[in-house]
N, C-alpha and C. Protein backbone atom coordinates (compact mmCIF):
# COMPACT_ATOMS: atom_id res chain seq x y z
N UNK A 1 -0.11 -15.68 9.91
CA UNK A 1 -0.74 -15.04 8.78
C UNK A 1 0.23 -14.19 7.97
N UNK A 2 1.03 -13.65 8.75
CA UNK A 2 2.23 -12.85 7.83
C UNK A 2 3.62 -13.80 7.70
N UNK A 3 4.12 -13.27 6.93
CA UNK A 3 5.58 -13.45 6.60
C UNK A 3 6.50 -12.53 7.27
N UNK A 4 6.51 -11.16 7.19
CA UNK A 4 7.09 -10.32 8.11
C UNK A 4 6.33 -9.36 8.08
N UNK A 5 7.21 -8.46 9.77
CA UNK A 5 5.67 -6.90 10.06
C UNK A 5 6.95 -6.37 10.14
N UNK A 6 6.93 -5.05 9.52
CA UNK A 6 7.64 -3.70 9.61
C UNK A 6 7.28 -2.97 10.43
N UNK A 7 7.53 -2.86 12.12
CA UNK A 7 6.99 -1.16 12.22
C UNK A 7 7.93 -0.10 12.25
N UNK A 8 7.45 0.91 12.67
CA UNK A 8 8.12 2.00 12.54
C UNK A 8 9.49 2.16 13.09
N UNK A 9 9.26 1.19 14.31
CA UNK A 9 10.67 1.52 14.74
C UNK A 9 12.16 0.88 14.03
N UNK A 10 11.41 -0.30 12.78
CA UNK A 10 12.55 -0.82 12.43
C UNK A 10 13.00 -0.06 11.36
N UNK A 11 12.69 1.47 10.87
CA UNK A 11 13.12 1.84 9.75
C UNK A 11 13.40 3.24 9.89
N UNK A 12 14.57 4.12 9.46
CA UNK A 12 14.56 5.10 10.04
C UNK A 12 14.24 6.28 9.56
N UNK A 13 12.73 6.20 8.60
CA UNK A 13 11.96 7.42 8.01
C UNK A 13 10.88 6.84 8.47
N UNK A 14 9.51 7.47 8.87
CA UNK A 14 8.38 6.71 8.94
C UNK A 14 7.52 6.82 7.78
N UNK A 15 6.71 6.83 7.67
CA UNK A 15 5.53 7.14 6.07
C UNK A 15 5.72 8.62 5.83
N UNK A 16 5.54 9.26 4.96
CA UNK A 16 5.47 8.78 3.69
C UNK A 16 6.58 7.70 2.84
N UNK A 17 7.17 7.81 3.85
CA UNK A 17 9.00 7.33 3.37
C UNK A 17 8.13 5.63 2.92
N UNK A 18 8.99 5.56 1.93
CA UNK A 18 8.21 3.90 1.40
C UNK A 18 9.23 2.66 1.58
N UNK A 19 10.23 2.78 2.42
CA UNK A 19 11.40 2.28 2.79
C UNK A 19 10.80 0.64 3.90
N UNK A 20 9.87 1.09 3.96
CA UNK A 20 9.26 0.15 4.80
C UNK A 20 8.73 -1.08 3.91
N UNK A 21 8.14 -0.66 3.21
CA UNK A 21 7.82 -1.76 2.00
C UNK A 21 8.52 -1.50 1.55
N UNK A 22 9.85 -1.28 0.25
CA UNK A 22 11.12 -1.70 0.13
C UNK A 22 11.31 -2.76 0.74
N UNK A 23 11.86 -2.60 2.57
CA UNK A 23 12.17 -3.77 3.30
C UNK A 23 11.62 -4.62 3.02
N UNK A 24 9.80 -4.77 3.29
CA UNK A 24 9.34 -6.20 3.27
C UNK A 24 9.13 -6.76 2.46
N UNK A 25 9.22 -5.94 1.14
CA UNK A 25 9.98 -6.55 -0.47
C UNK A 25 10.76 -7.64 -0.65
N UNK A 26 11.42 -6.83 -0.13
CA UNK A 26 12.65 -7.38 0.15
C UNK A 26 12.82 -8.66 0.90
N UNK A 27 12.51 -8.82 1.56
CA UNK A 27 12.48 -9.87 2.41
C UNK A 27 11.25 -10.93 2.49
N UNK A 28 10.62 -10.67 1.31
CA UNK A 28 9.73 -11.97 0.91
C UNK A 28 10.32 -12.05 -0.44
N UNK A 29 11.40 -11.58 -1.12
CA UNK A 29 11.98 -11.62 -2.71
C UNK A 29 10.85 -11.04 -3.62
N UNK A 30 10.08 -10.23 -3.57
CA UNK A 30 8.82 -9.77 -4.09
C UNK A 30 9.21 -8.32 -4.58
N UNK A 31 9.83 -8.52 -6.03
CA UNK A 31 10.24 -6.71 -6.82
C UNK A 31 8.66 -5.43 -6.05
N UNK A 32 9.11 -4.59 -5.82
CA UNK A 32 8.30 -3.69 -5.59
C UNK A 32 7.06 -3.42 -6.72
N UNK A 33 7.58 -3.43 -7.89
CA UNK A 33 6.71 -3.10 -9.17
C UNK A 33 5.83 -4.09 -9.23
N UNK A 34 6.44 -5.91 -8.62
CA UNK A 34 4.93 -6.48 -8.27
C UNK A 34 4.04 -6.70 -7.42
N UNK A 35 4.31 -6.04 -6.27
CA UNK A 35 3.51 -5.69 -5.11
C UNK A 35 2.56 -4.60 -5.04
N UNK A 36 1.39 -4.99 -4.24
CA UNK A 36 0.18 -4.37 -4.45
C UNK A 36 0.20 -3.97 -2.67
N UNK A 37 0.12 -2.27 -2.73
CA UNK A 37 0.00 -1.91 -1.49
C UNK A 37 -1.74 -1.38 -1.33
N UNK A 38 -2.42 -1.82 0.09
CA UNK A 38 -3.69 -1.52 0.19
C UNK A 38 -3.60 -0.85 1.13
N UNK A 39 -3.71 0.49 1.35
CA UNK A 39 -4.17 1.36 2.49
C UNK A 39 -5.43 2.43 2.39
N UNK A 40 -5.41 3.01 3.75
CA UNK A 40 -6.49 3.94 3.94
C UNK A 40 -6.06 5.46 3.84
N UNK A 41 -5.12 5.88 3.72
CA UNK A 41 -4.95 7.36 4.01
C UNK A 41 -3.77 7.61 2.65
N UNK A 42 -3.64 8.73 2.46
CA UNK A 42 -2.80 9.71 1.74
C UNK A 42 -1.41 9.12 2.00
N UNK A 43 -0.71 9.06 3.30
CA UNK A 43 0.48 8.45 3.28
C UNK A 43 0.37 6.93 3.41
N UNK A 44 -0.53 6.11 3.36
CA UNK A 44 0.11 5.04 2.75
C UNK A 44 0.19 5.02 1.16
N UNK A 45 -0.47 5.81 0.12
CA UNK A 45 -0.54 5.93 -1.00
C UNK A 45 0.80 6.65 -1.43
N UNK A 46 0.82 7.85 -0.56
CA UNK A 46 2.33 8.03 -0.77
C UNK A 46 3.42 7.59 -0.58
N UNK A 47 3.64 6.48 0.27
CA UNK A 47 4.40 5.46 0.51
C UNK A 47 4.63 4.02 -0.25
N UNK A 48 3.74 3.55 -0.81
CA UNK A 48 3.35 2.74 -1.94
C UNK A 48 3.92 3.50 -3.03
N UNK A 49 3.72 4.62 -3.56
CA UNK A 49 4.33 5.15 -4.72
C UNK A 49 5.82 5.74 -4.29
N UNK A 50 6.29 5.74 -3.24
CA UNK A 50 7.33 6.16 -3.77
C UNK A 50 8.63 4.76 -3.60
N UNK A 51 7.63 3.65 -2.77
CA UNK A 51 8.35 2.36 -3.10
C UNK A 51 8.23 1.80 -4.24
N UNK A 52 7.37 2.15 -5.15
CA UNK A 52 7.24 1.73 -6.61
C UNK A 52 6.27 0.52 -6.95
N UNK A 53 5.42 0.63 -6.30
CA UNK A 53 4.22 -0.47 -6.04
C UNK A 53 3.18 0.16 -6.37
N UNK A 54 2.14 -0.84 -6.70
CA UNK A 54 0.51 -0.46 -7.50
C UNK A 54 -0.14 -0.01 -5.92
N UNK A 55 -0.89 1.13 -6.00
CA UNK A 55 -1.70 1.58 -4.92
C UNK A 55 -2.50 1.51 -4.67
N UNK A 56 -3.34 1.10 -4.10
CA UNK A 56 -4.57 0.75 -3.87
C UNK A 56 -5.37 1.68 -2.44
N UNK A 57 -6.16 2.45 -2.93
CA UNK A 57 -6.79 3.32 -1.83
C UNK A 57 -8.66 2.55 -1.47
N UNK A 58 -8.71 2.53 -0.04
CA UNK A 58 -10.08 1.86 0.14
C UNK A 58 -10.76 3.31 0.84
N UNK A 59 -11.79 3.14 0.63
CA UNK A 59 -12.65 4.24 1.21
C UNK A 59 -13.00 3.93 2.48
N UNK A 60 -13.36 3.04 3.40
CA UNK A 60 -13.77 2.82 4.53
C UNK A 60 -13.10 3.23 5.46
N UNK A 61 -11.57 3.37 5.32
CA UNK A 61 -10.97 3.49 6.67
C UNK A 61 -10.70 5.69 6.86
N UNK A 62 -9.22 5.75 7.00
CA UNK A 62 -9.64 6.86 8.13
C UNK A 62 -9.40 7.90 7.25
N UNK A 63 -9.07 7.66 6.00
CA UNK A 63 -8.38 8.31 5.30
C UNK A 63 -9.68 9.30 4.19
N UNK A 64 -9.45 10.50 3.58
CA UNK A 64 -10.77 10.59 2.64
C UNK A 64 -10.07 10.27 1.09
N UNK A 65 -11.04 10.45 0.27
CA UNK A 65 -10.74 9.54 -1.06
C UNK A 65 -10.12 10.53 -2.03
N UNK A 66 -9.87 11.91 -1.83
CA UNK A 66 -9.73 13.09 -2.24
C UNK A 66 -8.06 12.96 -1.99
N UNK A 67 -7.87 13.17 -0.53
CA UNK A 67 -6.57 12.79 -0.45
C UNK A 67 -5.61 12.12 -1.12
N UNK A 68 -6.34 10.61 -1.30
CA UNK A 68 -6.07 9.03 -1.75
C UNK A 68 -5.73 9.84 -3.42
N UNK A 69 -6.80 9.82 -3.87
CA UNK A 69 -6.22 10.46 -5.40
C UNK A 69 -5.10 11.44 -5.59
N UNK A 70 -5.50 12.72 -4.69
CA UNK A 70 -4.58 13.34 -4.91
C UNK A 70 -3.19 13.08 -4.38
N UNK A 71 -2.98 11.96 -3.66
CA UNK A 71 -1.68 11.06 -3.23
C UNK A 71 -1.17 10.51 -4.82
N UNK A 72 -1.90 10.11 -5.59
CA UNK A 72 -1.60 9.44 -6.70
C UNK A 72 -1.96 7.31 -6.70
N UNK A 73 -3.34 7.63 -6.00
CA UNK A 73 -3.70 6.19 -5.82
C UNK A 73 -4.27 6.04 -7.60
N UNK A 74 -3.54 4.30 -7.70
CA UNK A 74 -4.06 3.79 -8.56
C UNK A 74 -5.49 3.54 -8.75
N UNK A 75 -5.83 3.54 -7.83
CA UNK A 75 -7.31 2.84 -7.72
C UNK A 75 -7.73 3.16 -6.51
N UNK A 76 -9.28 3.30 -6.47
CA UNK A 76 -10.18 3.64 -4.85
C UNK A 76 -11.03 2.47 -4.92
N UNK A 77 -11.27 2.13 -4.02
CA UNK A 77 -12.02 0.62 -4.22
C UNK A 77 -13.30 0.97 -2.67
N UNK A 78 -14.40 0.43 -2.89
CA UNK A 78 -15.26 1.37 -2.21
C UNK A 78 -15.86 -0.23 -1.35
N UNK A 79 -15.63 -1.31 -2.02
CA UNK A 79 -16.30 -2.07 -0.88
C UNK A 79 -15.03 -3.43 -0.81
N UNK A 80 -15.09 -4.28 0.57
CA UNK A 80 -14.29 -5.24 0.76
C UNK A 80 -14.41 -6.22 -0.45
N UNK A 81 -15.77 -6.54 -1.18
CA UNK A 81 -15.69 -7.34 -1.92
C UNK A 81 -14.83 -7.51 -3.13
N UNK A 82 -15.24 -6.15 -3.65
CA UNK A 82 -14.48 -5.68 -5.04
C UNK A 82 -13.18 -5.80 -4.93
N UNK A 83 -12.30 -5.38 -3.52
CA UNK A 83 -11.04 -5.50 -3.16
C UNK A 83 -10.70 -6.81 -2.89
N UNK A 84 -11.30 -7.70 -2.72
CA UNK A 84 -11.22 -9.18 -3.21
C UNK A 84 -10.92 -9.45 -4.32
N UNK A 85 -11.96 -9.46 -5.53
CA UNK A 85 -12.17 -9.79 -6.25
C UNK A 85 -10.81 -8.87 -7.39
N UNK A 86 -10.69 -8.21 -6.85
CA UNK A 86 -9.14 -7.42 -7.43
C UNK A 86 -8.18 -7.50 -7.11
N UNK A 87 -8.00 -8.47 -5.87
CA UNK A 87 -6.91 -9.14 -5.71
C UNK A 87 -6.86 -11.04 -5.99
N UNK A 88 -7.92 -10.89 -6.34
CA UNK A 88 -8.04 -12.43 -6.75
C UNK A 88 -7.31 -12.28 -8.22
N UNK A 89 -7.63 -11.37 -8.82
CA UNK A 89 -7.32 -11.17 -10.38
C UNK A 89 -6.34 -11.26 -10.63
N UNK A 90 -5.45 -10.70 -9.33
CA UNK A 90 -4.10 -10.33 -9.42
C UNK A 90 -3.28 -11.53 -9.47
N UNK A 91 -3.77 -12.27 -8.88
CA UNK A 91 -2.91 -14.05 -8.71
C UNK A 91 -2.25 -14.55 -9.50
C-alpha cells in the first residue's frame, strides 16, 4: 500500500521537524508544495508546514481542532467522506 514509511528513528528531529516528509518527498520525486499532508494533531500540521506542503487537519483523531488551526492547518475536514472527496479533487 505504501511506497515508503518514515519513522522516527530514520530522521534525526522528530515532529514538529518536517524533515520526515521532506524525505518521503523526496523519495517518491513528489516537490513538497505538491503534497498533501493529512493528520490529527498540532504537530503533524506543524510538520506539514514547515515541510512546505498543503495541511490538512481531520477532527476525529487525537488531536483538537483549535490546536490544528492554530498550528496553521489549511483546512479541518470533519468527516472521512469529505476527505475523500478532497482528495479525489486533488488528482
Amino acid at each position: 500500500y505504501f511506497d515508503i514509511v518514515v519513522g522516527a528513528d530514520e530522521v534525526p528531529k522528530p515532529k514538529p521537524s518536517g524533515i520526515h516528509i521532506q524525505l518521503t518527498c523526496e523519495s517518491i520525486g513528489v516537490k513538497p508544495d505538491n503534497a498533501i499532508v493529512v493528520g490529527d494533531s498540532k504537530y503533524d500540521i506543524l510538520s506539514a508546514k514547515e515541510a512546505g506542503c498543503l495541511a490538512i487537519g481531520v477532527s476525529w483523531g487525537m488531536g483538537s481542532n483549535k490546536k490544528m488551526e492554530d498550528a496553521g492547518a489549511d483546512l479541518i475536514i470533519h468527516e472521512m467522506s469529505a476527505l475523500s472527496d478532497f482528495l479525489m479533487s486533488k488528482r
